[in-house]
Every structure is written in C-alpha cells, then in structure tokens.
C-alpha atoms as a PDB file:
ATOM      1  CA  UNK A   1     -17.476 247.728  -4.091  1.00  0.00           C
ATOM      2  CA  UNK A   2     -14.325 246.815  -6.078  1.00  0.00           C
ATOM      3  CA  UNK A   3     -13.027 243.760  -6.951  1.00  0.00           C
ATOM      4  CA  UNK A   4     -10.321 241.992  -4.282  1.00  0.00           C
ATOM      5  CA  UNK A   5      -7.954 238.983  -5.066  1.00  0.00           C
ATOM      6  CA  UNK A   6      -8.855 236.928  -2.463  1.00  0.00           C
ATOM      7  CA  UNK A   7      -6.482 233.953  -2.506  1.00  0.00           C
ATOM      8  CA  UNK A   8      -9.366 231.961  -1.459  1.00  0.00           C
ATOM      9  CA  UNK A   9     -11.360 232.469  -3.992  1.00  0.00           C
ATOM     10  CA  UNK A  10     -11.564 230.111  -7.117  1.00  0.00           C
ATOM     11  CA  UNK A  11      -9.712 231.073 -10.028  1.00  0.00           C
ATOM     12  CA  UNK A  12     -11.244 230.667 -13.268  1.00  0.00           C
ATOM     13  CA  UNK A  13     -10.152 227.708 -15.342  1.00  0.00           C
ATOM     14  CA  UNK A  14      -8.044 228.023 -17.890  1.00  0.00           C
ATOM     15  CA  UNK A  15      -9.056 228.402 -21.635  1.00  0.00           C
ATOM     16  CA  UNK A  16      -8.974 225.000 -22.363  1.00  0.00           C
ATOM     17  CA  UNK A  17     -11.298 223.934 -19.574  1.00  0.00           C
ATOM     18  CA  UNK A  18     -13.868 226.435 -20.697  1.00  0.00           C
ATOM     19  CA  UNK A  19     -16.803 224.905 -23.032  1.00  0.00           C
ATOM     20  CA  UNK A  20     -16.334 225.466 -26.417  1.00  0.00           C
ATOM     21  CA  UNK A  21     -12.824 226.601 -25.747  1.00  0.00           C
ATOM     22  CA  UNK A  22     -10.410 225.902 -28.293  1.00  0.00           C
ATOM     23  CA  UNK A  23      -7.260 224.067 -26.557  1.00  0.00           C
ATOM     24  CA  UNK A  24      -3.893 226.021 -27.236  1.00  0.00           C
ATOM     25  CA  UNK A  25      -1.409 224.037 -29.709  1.00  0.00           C
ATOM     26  CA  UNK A  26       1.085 221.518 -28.833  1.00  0.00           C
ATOM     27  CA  UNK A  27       4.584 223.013 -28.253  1.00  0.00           C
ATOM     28  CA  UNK A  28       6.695 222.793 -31.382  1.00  0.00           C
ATOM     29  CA  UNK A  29       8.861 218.808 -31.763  1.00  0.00           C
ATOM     30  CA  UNK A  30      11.999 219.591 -30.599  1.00  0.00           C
ATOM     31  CA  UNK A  31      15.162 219.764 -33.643  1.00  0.00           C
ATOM     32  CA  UNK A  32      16.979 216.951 -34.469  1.00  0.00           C
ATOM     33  CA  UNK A  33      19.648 217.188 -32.865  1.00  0.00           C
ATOM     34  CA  UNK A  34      23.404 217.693 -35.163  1.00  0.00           C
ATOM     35  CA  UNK A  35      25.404 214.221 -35.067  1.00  0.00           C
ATOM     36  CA  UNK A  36      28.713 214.943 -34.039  1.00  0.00           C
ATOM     37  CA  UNK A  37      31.352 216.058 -37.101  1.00  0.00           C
ATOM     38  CA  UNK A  38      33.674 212.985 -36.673  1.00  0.00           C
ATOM     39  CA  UNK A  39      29.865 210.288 -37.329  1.00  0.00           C
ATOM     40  CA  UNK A  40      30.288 210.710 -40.622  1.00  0.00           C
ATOM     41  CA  UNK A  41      33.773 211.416 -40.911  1.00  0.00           C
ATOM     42  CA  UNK A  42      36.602 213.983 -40.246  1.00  0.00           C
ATOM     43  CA  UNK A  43      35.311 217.381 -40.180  1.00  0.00           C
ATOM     44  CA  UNK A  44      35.962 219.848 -43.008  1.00  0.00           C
ATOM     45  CA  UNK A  45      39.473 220.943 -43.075  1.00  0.00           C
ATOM     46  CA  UNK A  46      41.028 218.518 -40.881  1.00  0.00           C
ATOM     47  CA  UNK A  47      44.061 216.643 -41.760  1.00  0.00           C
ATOM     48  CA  UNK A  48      43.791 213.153 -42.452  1.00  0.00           C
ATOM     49  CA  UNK A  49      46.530 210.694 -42.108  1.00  0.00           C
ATOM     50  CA  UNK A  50      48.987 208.607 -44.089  1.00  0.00           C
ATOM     51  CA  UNK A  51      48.054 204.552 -44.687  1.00  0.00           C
ATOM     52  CA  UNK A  52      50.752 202.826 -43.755  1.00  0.00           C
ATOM     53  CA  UNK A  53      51.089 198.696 -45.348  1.00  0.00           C
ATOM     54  CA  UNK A  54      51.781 197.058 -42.116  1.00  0.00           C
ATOM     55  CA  UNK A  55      54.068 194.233 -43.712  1.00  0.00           C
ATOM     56  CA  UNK A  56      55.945 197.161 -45.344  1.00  0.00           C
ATOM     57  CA  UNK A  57      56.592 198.847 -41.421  1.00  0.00           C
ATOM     58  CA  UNK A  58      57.849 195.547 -39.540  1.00  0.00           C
ATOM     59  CA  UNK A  59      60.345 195.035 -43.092  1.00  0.00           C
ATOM     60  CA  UNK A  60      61.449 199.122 -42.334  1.00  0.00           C
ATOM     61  CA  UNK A  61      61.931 198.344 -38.746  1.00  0.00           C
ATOM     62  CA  UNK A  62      64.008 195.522 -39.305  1.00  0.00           C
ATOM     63  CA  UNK A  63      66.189 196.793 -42.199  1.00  0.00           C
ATOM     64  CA  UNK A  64      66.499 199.664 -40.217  1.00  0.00           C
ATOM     65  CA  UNK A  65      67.585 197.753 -36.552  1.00  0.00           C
ATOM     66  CA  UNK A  66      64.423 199.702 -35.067  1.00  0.00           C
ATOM     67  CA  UNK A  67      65.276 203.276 -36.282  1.00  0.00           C
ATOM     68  CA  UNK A  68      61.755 203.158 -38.208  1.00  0.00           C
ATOM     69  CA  UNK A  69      59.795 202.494 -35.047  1.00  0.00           C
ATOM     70  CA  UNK A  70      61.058 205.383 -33.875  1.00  0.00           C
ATOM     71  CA  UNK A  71      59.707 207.694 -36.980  1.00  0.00           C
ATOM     72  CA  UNK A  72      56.611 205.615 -37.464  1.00  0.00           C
ATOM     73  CA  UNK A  73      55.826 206.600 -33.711  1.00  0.00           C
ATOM     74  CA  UNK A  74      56.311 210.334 -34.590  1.00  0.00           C
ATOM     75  CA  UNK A  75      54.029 210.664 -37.737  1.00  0.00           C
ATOM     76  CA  UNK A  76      51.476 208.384 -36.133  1.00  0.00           C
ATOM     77  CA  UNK A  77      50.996 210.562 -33.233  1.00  0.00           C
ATOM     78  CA  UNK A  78      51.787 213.771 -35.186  1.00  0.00           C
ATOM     79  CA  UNK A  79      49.062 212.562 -37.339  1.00  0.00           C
ATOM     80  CA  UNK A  80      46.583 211.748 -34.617  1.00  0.00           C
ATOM     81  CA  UNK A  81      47.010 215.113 -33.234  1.00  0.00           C
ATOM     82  CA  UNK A  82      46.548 217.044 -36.219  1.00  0.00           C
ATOM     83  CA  UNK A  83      43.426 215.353 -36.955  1.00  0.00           C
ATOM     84  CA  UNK A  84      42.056 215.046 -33.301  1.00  0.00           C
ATOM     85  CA  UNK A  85      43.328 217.736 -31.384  1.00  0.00           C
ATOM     86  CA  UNK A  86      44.293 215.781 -28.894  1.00  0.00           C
ATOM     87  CA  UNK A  87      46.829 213.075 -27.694  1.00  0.00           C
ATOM     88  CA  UNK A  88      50.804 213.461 -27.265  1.00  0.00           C
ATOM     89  CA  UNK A  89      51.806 214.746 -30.950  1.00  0.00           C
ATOM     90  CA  UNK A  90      55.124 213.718 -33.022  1.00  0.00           C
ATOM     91  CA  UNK A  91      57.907 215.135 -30.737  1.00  0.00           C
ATOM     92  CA  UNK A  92      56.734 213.486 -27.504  1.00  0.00           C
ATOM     93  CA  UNK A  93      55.560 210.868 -28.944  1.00  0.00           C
ATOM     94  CA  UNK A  94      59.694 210.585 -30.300  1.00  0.00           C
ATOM     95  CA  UNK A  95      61.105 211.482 -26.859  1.00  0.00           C
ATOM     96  CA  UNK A  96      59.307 208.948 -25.236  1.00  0.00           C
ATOM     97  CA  UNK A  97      59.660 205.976 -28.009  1.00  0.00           C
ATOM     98  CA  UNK A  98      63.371 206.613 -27.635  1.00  0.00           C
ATOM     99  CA  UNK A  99      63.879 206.946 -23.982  1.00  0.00           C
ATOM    100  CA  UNK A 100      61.069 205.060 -22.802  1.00  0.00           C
ATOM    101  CA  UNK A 101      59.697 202.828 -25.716  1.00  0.00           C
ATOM    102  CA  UNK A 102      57.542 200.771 -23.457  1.00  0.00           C
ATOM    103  CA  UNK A 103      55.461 203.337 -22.420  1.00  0.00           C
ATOM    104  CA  UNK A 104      54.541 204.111 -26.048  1.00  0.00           C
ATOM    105  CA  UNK A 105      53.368 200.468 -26.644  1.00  0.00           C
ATOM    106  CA  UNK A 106      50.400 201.407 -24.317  1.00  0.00           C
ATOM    107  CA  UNK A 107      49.830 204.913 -24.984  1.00  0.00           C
ATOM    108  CA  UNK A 108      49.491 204.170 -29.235  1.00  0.00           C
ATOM    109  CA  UNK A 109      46.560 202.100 -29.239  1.00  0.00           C
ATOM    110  CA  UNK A 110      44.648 203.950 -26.374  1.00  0.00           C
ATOM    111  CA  UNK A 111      45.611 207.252 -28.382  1.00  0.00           C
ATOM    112  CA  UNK A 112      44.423 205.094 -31.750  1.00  0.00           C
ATOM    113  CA  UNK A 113      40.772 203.621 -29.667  1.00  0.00           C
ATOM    114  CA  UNK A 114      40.390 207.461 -28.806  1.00  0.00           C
ATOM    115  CA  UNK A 115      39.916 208.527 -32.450  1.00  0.00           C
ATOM    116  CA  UNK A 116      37.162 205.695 -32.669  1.00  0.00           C
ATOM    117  CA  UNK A 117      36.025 206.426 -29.035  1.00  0.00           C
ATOM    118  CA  UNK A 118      35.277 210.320 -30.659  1.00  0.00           C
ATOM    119  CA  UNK A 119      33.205 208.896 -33.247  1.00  0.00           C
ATOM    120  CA  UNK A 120      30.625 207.042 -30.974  1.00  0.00           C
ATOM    121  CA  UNK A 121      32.539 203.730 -31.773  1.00  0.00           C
ATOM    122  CA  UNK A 122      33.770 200.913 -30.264  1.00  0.00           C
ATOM    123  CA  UNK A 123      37.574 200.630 -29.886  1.00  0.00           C
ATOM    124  CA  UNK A 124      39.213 198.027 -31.569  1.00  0.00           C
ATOM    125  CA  UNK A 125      42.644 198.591 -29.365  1.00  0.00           C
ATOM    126  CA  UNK A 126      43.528 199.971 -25.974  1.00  0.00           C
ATOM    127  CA  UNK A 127      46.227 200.305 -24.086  1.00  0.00           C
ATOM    128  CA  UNK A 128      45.109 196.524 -22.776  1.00  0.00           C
ATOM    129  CA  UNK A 129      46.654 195.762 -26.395  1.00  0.00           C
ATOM    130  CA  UNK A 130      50.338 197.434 -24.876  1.00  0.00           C
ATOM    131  CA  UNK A 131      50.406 193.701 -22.760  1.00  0.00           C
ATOM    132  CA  UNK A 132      50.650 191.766 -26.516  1.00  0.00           C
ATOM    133  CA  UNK A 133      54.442 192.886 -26.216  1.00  0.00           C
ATOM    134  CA  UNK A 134      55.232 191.133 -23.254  1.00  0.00           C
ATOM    135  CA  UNK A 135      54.427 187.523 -25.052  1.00  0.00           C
ATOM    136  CA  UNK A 136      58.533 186.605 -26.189  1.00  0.00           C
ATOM    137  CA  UNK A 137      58.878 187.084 -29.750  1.00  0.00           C
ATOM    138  CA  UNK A 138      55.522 187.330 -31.574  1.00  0.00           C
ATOM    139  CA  UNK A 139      54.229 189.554 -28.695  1.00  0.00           C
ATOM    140  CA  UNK A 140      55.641 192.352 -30.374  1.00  0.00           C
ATOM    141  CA  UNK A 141      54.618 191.697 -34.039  1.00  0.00           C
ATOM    142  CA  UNK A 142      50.516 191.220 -33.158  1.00  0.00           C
ATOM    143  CA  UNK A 143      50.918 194.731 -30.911  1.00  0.00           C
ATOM    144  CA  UNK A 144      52.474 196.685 -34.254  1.00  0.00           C
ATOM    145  CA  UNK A 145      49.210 194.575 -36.508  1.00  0.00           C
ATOM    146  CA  UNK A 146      46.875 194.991 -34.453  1.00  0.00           C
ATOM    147  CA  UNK A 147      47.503 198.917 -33.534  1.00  0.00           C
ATOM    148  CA  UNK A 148      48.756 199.997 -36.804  1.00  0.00           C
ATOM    149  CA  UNK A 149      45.876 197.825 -38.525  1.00  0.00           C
ATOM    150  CA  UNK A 150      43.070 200.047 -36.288  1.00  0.00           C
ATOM    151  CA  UNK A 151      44.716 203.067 -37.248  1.00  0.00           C
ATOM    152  CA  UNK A 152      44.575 202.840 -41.032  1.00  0.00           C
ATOM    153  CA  UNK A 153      41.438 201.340 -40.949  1.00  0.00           C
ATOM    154  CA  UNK A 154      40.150 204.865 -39.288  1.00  0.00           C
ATOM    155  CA  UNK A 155      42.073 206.949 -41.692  1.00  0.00           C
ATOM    156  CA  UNK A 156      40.384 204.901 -44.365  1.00  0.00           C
ATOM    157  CA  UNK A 157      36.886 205.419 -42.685  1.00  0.00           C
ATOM    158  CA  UNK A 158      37.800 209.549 -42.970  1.00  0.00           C
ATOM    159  CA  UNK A 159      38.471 209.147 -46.648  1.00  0.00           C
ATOM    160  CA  UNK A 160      42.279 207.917 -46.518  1.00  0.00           C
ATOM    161  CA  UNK A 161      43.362 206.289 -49.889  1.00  0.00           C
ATOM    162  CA  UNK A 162      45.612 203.636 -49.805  1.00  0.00           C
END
C-alpha cells in the first residue's frame, strides 16, 4: 500500500532536531542602515546659503528705515528653499513681509528649526521665538539674533564660510 499524508500523523523533525544534524546558519546581520544626506551635511549639489553678520543686518535695516528686512526675508527664505526643498521661498516670503510682516516673524524661525529638525537635531528657534517681538523695543532685536544667529550657524554646519 502507498504512502498517505495523514494530518495526524507525526511529521518528522526538522534537520536540526535530527542527531548528528548539522543546524542551518544564522540569517545574514541586517545592513547598516544609510544616515540621512543632511547628518553629515547638505547633500551633494545642493545650494548652500549666504552668512549674514547679524550686527551688519539690524545697521542695514536701520539705515535703510526697514527696506532691508524686507530683502533679508527674501534671500533667507529663497535660500532655505533652495537648499531644503521646502518652506515658502523668496517671493512669498516678500509678499508676506511686506503686507503682513508679523506673520513672517513666526514663520522664519519655524522655517529656520525645520532645516535642523531635517538633520535629526534639536531646534534652536521656533515659531515660539515669533512672541520675542511683542516685548516693546528690544523684543524685536533678540527675534532678528536669535533667528538669524540659528540660521548661519546651520549654513556654517553645511560648509558655509563666513
């Protein structure tokens, strides 16, 4: 009589079970897994923006009655975005400095703690740091050093001189 598969009946055990049996290998360590391209850096090819000297900025704003605000807000973001891929970019960023400047004192440093945030990093401004501007007078002054401080520090972590 043939063989049947009874489903009752014992199977027999596997290999490694067996006396004398060899046991199979261990299953190969899985790869390290790539850090991300922004750990170490910017990725190859991307853009990498300007330093600006912050004392330098608050003496162009001035001189200029707040024109320079206006064009430090577009290279900043037009900056970010080139780098990042992500984020408003110059001529929003411009549009909404001139029409609605106190949105932009909120959306800068969370656009700035993004670019850290993409790097595994903690950010060292948010747009918490947009309430610095309502304090009269200084307010204003530790929002610009504080934001435009975090962002060349980051362009000087990619490789920015300056």
């Amino acid at each position: 009589m043939s063989e049947v598969n009874d489903p009752l009946s014992t199977p027999e055990p596997p290999a490694a079970a067996q006396p004398g049996a060899v046991p199979p290998p261990p299953p190969p360590a899985p790869s390290a897994v790539p850090a991300p391209a922004y750990a170490a850096g910017a990725p190859t090819g991307t853009p990498i923006g300007q330093i600006r000297g912050t004392g330098m900025c608050i003496l162009l704003e001035i001189v200029t009655l707040g024109i320079y605000g206006l064009y430090w807000f577009y290279k900043t973001h037009d900056e970010m975005k080139a780098h990042s891929g992500t984020g408003l970019g110059g001529p929003v960023a411009l549009i909404l400095g001139f029409f609605v400047s106190i949105v932009m004192v909120f959306v800068t440093p969370n656009e700035v703690g993004g670019l850290y945030e993409r790097r595994g990093q903690a950010k060292p401004v948010s747009a918490v740091t947009g309430l610095w501007v309502l304090l009269p007078l200084i307010g204003s002054i530790i929002w610009f050093v504080k934001t435009n401080g975090a962002l060349n520090d980051y362009w000087r972590s990619v490789g920015a001189q300056g």
